[in-house]
PDB file of N, CA and C in Angstrom:
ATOM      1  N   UNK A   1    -116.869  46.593  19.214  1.00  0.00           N
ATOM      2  CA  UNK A   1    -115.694  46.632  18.380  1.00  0.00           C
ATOM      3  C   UNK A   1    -115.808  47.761  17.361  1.00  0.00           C
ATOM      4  N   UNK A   2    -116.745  48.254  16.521  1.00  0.00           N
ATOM      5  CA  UNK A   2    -117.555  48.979  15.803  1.00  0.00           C
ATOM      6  C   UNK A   2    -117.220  50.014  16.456  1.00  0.00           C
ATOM      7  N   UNK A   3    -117.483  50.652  17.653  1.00  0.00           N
ATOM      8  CA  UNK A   3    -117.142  51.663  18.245  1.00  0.00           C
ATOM      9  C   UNK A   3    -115.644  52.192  18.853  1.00  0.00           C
ATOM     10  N   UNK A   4    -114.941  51.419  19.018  1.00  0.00           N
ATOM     11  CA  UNK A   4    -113.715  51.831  19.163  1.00  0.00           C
ATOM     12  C   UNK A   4    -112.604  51.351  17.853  1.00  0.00           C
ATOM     13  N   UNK A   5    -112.839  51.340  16.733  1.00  0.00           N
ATOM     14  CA  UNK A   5    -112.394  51.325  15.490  1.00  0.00           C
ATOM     15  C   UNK A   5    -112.613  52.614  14.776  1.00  0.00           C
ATOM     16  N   UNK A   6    -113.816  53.396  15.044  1.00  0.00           N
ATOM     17  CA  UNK A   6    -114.340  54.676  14.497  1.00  0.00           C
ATOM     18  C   UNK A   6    -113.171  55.679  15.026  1.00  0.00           C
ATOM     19  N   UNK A   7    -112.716  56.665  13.755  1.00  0.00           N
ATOM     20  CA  UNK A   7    -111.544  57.689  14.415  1.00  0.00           C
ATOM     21  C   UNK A   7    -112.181  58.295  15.216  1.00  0.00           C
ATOM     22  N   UNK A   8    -111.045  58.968  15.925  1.00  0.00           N
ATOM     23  CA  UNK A   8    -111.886  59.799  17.064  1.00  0.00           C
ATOM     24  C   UNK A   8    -112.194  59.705  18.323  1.00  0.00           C
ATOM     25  N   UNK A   9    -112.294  58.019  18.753  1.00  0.00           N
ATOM     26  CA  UNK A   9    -112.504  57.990  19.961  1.00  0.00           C
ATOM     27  C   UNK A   9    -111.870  58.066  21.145  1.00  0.00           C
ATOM     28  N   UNK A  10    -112.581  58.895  21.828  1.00  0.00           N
ATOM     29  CA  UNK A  10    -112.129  59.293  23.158  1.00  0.00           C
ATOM     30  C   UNK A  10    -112.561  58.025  23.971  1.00  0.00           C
ATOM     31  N   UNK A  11    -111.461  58.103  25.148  1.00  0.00           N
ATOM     32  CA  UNK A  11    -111.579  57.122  26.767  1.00  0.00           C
ATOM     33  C   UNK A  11    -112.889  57.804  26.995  1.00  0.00           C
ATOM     34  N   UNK A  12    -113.076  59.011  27.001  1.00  0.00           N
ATOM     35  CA  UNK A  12    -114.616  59.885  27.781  1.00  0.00           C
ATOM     36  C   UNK A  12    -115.558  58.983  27.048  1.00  0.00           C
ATOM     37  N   UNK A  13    -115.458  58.895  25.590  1.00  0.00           N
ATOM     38  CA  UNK A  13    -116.790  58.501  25.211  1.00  0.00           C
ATOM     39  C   UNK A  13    -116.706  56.857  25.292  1.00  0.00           C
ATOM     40  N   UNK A  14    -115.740  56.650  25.183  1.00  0.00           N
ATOM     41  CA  UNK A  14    -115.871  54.726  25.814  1.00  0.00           C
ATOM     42  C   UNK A  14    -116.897  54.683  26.768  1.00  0.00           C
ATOM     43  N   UNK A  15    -116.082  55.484  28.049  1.00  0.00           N
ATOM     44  CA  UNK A  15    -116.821  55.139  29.396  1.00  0.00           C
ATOM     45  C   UNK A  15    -118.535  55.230  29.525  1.00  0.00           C
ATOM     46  N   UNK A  16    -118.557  56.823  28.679  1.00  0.00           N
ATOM     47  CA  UNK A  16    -120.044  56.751  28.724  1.00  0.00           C
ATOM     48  C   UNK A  16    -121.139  55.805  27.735  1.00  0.00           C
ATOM     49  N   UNK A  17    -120.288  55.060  26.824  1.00  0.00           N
ATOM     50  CA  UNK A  17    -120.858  54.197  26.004  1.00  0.00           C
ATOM     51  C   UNK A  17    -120.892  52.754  27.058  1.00  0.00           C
ATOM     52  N   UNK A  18    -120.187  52.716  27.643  1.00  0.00           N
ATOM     53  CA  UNK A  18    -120.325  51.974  28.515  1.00  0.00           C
ATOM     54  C   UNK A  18    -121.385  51.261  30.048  1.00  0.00           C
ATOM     55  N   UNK A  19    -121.035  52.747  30.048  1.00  0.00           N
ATOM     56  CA  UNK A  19    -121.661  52.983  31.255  1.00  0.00           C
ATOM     57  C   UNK A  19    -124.007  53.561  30.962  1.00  0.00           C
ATOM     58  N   UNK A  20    -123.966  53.515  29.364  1.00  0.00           N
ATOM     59  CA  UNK A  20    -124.840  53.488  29.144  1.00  0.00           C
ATOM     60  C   UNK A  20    -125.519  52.316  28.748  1.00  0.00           C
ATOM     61  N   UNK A  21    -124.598  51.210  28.597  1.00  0.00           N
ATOM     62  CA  UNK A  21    -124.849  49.736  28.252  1.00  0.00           C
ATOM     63  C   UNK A  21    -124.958  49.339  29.741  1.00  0.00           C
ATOM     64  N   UNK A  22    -124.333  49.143  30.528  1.00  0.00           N
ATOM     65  CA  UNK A  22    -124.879  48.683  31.876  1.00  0.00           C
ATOM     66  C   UNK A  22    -126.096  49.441  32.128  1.00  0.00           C
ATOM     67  N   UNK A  23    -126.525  50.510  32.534  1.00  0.00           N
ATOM     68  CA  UNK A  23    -127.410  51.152  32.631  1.00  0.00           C
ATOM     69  C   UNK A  23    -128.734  50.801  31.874  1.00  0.00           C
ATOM     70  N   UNK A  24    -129.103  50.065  30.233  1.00  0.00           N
ATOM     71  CA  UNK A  24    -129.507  49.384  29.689  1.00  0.00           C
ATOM     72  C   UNK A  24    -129.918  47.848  30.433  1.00  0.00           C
ATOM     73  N   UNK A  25    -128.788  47.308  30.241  1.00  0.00           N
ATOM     74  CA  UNK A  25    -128.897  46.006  31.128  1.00  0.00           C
ATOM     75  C   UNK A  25    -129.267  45.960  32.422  1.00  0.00           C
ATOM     76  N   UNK A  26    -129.293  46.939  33.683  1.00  0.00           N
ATOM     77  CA  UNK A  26    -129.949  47.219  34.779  1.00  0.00           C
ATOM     78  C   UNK A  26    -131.505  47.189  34.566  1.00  0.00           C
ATOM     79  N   UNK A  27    -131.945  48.036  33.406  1.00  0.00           N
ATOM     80  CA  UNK A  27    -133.267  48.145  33.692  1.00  0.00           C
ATOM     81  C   UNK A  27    -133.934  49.165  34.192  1.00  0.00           C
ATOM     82  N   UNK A  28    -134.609  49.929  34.037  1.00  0.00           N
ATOM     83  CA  UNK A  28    -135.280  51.055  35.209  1.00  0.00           C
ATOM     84  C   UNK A  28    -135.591  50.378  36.149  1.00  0.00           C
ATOM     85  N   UNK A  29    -135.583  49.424  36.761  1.00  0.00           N
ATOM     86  CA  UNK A  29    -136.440  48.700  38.400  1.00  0.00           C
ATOM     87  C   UNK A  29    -134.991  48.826  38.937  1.00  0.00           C
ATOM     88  N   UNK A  30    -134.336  48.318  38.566  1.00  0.00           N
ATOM     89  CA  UNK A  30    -132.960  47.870  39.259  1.00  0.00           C
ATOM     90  C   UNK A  30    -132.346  49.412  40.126  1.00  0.00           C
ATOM     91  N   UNK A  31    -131.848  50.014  39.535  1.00  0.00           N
ATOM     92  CA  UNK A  31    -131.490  51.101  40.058  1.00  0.00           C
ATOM     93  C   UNK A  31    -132.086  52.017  41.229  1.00  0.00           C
ATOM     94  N   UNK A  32    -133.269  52.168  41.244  1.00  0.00           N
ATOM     95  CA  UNK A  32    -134.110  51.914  42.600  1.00  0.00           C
ATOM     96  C   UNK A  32    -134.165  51.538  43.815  1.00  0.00           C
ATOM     97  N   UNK A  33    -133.822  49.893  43.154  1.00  0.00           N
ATOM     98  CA  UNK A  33    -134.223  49.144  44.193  1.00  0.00           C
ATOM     99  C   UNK A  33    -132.878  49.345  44.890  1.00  0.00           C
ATOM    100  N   UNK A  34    -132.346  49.173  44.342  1.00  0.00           N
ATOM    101  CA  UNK A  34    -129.928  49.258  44.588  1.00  0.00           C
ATOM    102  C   UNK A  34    -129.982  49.951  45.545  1.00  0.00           C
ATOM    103  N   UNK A  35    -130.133  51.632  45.507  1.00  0.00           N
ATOM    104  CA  UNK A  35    -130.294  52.433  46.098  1.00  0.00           C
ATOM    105  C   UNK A  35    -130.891  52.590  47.521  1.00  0.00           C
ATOM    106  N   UNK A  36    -132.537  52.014  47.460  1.00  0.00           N
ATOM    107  CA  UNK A  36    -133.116  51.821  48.881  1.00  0.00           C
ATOM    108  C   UNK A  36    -132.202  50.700  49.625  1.00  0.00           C
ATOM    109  N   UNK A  37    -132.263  49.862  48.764  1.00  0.00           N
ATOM    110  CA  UNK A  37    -131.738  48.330  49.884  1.00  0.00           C
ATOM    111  C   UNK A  37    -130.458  47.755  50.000  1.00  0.00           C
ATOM    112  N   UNK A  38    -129.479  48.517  49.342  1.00  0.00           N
ATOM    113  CA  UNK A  38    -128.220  48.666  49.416  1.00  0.00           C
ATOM    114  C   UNK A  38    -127.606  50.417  49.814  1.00  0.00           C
ATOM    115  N   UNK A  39    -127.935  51.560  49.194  1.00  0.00           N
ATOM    116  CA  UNK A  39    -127.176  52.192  49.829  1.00  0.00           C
ATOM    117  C   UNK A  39    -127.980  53.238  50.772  1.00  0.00           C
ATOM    118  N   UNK A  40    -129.343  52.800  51.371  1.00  0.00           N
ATOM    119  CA  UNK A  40    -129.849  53.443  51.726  1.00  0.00           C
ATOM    120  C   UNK A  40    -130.208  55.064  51.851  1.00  0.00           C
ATOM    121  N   UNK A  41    -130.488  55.141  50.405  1.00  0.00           N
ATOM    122  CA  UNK A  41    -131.086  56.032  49.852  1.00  0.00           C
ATOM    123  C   UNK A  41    -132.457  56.399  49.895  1.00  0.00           C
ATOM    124  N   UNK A  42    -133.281  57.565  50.310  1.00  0.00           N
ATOM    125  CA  UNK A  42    -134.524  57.341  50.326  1.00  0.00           C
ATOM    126  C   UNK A  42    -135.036  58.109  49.209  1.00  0.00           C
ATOM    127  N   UNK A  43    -136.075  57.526  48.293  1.00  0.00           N
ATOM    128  CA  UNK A  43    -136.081  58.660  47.002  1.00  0.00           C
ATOM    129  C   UNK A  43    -137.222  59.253  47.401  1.00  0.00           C
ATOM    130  N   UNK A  44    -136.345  60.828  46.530  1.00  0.00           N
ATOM    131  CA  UNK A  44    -136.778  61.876  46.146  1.00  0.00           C
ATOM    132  C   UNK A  44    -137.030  62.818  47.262  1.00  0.00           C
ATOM    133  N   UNK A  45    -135.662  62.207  47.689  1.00  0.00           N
ATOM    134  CA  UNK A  45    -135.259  63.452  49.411  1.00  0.00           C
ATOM    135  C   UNK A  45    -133.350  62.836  48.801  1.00  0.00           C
ATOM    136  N   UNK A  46    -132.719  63.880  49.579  1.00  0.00           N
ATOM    137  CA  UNK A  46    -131.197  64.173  49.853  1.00  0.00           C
ATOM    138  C   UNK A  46    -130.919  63.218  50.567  1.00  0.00           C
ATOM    139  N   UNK A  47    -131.550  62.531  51.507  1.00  0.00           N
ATOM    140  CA  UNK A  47    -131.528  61.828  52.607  1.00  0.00           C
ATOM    141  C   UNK A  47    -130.656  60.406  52.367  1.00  0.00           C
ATOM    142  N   UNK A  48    -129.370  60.335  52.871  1.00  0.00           N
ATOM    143  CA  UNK A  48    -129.290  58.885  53.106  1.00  0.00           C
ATOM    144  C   UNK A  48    -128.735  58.234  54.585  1.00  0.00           C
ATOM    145  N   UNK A  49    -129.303  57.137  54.628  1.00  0.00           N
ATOM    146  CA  UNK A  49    -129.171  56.212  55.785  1.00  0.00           C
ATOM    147  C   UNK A  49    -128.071  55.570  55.582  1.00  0.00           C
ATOM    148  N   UNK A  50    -127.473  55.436  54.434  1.00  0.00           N
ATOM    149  CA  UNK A  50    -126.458  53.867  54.549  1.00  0.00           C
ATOM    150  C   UNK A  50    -125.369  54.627  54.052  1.00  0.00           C
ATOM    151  N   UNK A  51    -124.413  53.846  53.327  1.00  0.00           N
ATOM    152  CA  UNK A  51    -124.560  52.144  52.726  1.00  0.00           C
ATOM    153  C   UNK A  51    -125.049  51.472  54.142  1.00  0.00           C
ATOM    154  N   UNK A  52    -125.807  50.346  54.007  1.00  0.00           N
ATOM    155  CA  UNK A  52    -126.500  49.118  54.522  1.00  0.00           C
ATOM    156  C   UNK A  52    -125.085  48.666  55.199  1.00  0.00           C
ATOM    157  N   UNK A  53    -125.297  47.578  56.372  1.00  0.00           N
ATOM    158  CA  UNK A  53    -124.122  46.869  57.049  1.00  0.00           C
ATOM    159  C   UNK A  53    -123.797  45.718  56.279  1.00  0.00           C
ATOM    160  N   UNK A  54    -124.541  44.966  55.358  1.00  0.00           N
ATOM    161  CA  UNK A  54    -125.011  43.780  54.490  1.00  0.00           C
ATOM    162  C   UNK A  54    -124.685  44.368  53.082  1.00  0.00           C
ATOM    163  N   UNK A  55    -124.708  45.749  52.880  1.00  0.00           N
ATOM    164  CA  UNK A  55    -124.409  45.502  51.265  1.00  0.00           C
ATOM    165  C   UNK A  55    -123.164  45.354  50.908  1.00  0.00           C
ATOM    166  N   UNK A  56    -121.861  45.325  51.319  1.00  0.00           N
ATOM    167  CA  UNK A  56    -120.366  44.456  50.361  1.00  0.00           C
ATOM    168  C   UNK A  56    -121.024  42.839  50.479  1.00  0.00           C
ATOM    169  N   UNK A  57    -121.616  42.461  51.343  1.00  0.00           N
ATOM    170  CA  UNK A  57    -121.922  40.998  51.680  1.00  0.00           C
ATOM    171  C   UNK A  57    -122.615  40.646  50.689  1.00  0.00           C
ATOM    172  N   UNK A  58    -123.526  41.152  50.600  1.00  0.00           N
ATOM    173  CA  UNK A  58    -124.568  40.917  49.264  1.00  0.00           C
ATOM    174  C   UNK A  58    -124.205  40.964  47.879  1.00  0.00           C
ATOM    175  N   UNK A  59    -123.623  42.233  47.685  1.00  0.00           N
ATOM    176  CA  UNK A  59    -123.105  42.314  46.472  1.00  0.00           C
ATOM    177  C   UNK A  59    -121.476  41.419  46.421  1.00  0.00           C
ATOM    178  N   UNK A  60    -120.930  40.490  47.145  1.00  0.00           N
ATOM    179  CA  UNK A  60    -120.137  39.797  47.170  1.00  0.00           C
ATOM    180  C   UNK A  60    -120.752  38.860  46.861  1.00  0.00           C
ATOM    181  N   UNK A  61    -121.782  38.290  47.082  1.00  0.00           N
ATOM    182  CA  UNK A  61    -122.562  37.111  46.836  1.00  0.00           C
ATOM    183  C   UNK A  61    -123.366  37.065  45.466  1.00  0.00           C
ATOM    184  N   UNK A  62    -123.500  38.413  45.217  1.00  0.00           N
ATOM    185  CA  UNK A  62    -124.406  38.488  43.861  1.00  0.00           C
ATOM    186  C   UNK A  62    -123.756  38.373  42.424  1.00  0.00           C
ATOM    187  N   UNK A  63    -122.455  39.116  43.024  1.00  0.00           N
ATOM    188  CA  UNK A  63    -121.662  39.397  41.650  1.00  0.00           C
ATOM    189  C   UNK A  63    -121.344  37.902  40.712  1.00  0.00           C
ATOM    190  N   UNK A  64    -120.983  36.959  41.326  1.00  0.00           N
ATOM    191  CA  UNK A  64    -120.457  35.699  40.944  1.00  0.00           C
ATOM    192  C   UNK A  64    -121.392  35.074  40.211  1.00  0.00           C
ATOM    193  N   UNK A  65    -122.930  35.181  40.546  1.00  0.00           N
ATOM    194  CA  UNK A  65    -124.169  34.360  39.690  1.00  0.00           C
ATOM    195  C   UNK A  65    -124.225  35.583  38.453  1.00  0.00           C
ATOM    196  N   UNK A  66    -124.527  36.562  38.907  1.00  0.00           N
ATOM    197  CA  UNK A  66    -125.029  37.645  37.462  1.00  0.00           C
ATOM    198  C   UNK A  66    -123.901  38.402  36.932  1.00  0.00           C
ATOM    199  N   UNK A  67    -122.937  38.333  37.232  1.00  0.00           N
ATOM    200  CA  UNK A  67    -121.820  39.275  36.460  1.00  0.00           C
ATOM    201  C   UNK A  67    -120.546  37.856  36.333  1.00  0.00           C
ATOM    202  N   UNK A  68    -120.978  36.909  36.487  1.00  0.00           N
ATOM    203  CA  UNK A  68    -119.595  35.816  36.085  1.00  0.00           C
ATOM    204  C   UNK A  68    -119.492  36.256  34.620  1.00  0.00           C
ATOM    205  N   UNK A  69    -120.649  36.280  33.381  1.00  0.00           N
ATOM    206  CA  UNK A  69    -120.273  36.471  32.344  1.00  0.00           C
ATOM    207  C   UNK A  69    -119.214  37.334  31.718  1.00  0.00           C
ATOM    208  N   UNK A  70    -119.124  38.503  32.986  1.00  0.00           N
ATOM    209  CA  UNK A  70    -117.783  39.012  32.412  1.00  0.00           C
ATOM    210  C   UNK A  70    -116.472  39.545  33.142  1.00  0.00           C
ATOM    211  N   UNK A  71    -116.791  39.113  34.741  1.00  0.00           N
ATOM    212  CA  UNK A  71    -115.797  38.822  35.447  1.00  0.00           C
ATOM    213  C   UNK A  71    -115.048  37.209  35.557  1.00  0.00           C
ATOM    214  N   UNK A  72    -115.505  36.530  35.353  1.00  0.00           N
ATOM    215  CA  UNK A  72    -115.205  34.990  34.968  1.00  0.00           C
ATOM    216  C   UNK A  72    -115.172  34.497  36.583  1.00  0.00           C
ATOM    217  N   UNK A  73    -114.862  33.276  36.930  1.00  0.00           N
ATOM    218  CA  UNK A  73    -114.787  32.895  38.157  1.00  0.00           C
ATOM    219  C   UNK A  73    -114.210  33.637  39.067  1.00  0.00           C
ATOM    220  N   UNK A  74    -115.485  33.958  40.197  1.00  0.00           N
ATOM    221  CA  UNK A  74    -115.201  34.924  41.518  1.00  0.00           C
ATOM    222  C   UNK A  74    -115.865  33.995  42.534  1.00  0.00           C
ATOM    223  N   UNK A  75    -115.141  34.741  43.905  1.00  0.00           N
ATOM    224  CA  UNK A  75    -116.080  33.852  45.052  1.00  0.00           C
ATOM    225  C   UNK A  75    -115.742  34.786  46.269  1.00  0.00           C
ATOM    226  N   UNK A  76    -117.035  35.081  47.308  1.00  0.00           N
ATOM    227  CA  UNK A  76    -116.793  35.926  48.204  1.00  0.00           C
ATOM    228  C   UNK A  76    -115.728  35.571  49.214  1.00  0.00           C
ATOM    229  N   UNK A  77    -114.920  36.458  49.829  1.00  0.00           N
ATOM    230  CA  UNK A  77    -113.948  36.133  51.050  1.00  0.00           C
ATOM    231  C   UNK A  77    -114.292  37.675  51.414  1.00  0.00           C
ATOM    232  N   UNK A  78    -113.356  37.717  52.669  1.00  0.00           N
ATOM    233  CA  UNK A  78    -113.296  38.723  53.802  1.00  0.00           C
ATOM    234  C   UNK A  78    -112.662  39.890  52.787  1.00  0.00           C
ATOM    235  N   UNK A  79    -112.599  41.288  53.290  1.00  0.00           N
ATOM    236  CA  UNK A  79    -112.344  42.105  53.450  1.00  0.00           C
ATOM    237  C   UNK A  79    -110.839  42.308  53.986  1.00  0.00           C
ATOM    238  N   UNK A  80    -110.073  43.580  53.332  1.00  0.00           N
ATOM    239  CA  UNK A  80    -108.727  43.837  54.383  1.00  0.00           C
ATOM    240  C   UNK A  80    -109.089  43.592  55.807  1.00  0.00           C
ATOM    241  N   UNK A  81    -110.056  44.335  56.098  1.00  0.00           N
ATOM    242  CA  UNK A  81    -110.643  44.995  57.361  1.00  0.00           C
ATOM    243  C   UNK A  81    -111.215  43.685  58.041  1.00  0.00           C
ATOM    244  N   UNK A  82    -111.215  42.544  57.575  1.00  0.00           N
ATOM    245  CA  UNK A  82    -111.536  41.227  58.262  1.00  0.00           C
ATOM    246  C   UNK A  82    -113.129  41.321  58.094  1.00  0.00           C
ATOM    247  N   UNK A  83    -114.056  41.820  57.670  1.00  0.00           N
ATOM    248  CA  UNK A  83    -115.506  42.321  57.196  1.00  0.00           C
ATOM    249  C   UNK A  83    -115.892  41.274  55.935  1.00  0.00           C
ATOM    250  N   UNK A  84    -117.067  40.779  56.231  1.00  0.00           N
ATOM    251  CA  UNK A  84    -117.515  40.367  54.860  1.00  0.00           C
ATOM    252  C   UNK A  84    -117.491  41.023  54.151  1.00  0.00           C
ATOM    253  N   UNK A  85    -117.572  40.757  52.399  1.00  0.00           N
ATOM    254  CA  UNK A  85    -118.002  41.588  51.611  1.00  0.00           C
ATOM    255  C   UNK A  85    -116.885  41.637  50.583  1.00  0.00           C
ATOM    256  N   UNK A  86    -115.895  41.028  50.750  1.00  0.00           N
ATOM    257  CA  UNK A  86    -114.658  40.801  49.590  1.00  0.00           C
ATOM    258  C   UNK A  86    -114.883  39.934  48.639  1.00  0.00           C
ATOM    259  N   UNK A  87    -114.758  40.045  47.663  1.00  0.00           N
ATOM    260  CA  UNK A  87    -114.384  39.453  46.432  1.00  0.00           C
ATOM    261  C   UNK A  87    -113.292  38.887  45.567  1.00  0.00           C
ATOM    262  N   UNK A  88    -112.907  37.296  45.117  1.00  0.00           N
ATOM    263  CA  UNK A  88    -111.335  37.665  45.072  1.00  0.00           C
ATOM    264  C   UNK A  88    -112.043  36.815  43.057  1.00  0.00           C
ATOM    265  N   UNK A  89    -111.325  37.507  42.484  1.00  0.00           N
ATOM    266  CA  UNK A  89    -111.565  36.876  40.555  1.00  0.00           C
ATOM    267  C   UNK A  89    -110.447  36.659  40.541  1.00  0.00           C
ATOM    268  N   UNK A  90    -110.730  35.074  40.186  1.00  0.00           N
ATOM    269  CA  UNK A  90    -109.819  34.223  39.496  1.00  0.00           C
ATOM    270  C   UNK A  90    -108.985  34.894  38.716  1.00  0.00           C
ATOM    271  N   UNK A  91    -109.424  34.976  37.186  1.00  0.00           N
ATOM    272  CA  UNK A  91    -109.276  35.550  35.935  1.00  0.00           C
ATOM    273  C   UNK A  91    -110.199  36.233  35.522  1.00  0.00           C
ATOM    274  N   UNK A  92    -109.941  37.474  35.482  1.00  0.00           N
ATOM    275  CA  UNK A  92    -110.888  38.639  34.638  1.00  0.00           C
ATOM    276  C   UNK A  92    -110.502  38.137  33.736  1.00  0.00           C
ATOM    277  N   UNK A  93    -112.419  37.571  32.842  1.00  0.00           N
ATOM    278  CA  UNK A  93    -113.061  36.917  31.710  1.00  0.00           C
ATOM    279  C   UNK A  93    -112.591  38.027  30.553  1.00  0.00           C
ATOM    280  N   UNK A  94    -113.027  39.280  30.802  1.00  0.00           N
ATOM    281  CA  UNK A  94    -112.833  40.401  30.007  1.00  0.00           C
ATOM    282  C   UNK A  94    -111.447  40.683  29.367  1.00  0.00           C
ATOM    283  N   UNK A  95    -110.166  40.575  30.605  1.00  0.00           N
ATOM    284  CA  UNK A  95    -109.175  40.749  30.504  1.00  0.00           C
ATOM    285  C   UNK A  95    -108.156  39.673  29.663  1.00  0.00           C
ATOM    286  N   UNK A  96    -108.603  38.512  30.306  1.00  0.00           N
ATOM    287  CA  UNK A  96    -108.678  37.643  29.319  1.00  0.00           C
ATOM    288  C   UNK A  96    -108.731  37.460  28.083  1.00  0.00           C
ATOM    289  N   UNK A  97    -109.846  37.644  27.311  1.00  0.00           N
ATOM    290  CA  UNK A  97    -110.312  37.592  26.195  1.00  0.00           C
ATOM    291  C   UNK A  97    -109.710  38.766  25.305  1.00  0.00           C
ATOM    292  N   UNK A  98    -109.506  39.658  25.969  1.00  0.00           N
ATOM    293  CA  UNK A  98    -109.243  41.003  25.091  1.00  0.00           C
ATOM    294  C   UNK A  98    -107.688  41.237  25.208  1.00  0.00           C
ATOM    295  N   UNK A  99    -106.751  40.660  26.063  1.00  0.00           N
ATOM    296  CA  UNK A  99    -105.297  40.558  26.188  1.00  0.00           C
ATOM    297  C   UNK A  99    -105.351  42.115  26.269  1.00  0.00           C
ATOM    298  N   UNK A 100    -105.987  42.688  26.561  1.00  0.00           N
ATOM    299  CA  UNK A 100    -105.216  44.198  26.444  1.00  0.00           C
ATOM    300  C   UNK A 100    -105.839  44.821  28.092  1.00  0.00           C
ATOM    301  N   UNK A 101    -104.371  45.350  28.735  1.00  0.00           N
ATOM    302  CA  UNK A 101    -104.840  46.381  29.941  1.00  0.00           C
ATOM    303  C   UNK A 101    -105.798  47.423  29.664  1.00  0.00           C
ATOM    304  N   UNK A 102    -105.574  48.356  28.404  1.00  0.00           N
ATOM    305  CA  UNK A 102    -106.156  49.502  28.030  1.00  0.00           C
ATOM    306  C   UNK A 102    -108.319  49.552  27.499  1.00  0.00           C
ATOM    307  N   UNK A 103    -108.226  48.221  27.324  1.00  0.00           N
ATOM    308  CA  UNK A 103    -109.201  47.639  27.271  1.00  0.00           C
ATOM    309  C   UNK A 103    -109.706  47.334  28.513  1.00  0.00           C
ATOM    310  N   UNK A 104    -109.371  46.853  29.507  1.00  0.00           N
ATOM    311  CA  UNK A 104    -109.648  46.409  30.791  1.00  0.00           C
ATOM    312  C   UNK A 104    -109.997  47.816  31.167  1.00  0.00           C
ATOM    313  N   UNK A 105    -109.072  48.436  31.356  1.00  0.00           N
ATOM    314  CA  UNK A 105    -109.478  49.856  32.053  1.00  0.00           C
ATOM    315  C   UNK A 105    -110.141  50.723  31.361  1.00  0.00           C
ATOM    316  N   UNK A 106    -110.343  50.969  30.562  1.00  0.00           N
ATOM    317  CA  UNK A 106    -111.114  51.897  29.958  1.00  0.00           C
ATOM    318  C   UNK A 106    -112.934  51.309  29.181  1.00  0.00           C
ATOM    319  N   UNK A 107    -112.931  50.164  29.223  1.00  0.00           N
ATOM    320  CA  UNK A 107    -114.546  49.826  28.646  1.00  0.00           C
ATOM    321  C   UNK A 107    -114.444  48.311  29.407  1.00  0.00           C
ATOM    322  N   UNK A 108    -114.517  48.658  30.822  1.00  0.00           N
ATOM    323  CA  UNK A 108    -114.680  48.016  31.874  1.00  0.00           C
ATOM    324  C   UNK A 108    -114.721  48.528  33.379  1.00  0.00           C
ATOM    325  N   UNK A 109    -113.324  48.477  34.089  1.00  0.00           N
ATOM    326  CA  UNK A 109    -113.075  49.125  35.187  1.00  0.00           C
ATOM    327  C   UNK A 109    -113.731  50.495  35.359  1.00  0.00           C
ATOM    328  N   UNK A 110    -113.174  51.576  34.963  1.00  0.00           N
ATOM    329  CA  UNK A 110    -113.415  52.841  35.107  1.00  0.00           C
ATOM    330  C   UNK A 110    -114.929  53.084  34.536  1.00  0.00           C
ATOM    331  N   UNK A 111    -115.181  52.421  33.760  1.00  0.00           N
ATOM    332  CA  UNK A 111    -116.911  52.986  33.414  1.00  0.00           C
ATOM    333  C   UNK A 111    -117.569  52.319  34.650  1.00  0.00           C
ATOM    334  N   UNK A 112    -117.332  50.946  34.783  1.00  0.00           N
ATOM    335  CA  UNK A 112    -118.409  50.145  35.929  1.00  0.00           C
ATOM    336  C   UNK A 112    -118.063  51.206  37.517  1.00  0.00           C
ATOM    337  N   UNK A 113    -116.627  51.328  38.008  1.00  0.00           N
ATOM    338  CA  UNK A 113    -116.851  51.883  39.250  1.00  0.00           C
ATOM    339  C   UNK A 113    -117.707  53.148  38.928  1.00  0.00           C
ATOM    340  N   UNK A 114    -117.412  54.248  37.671  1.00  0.00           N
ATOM    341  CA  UNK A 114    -118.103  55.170  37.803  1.00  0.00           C
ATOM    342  C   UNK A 114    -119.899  55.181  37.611  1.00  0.00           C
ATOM    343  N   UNK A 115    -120.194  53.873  36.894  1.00  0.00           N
ATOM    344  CA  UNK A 115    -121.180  53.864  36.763  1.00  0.00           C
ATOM    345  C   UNK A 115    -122.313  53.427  38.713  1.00  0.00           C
ATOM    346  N   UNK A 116    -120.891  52.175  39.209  1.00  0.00           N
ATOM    347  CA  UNK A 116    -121.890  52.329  40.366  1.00  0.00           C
ATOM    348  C   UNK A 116    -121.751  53.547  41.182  1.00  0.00           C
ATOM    349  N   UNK A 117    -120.451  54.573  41.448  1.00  0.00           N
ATOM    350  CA  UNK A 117    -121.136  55.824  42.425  1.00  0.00           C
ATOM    351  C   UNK A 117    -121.818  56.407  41.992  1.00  0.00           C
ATOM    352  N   UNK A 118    -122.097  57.236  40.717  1.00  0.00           N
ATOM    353  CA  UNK A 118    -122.767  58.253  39.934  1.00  0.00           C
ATOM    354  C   UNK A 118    -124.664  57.560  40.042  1.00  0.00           C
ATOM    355  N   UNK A 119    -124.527  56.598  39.475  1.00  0.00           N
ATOM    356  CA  UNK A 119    -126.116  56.208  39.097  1.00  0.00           C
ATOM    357  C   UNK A 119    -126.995  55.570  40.253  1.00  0.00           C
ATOM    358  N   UNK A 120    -125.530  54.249  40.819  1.00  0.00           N
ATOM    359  CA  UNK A 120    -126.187  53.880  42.169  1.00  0.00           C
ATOM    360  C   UNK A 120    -126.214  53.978  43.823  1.00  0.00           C
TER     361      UNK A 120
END
């Protein structure tokens, strides 16, 4: 709250304030591991194998125990494509709480997708 009350602030620096708080909460192990066993990445080569056939599945299954706190009730279902790996949220917890779209999208949405292509 502290931070987007300060004049001045930019959406840019939301996201990366953001996206440096997840990055925090990951951990140095986490990001690693994401990489090999989800997007089949091999470190410290160019090289990738994946994404994995199992990772929307997984991370459909994961999101609901460790990220309910701020997606609020989720539960995996299919894909457009009839594929595991969909996700459907009840009520975004976030969106919720904060009544505001501009909030949703900007120190939520857009930092988290950018945070998972860029980092993971």
């Amino acid at each position: 709250r502290t931070f987007l009350l300060q004049p001045g602030q930019t959406p840019e620096a939301q996201h990366t304030m953001v996206r440096e708080t997840l990055a925090g909460l990951m951990t140095p192990v986490l990001p690693p591991f994401y990489r090999i066993f989800m997007s089949g990445i091999i470190p410290g080569t160019d090289t990738q194998l994946g994404p994995w056939f199992y990772a929307p599945y997984l991370t459909s299954v994961v999101t609901p125990t460790f990220f309910g706190f701020l997606v609020g009730p989720s539960y995996p279902n299919r894909r457009k494509d009839g594929q595991l790996g969909g996700l459907v949220v009840e009520k975004c917890k976030f969106l919720q709480e904060s009544g505001c779209k501009g909030l949703c999208l900007h120190q939520c949405k857009l930092p988290a997708q950018q945070f998972f292509q860029e980092e993971l």
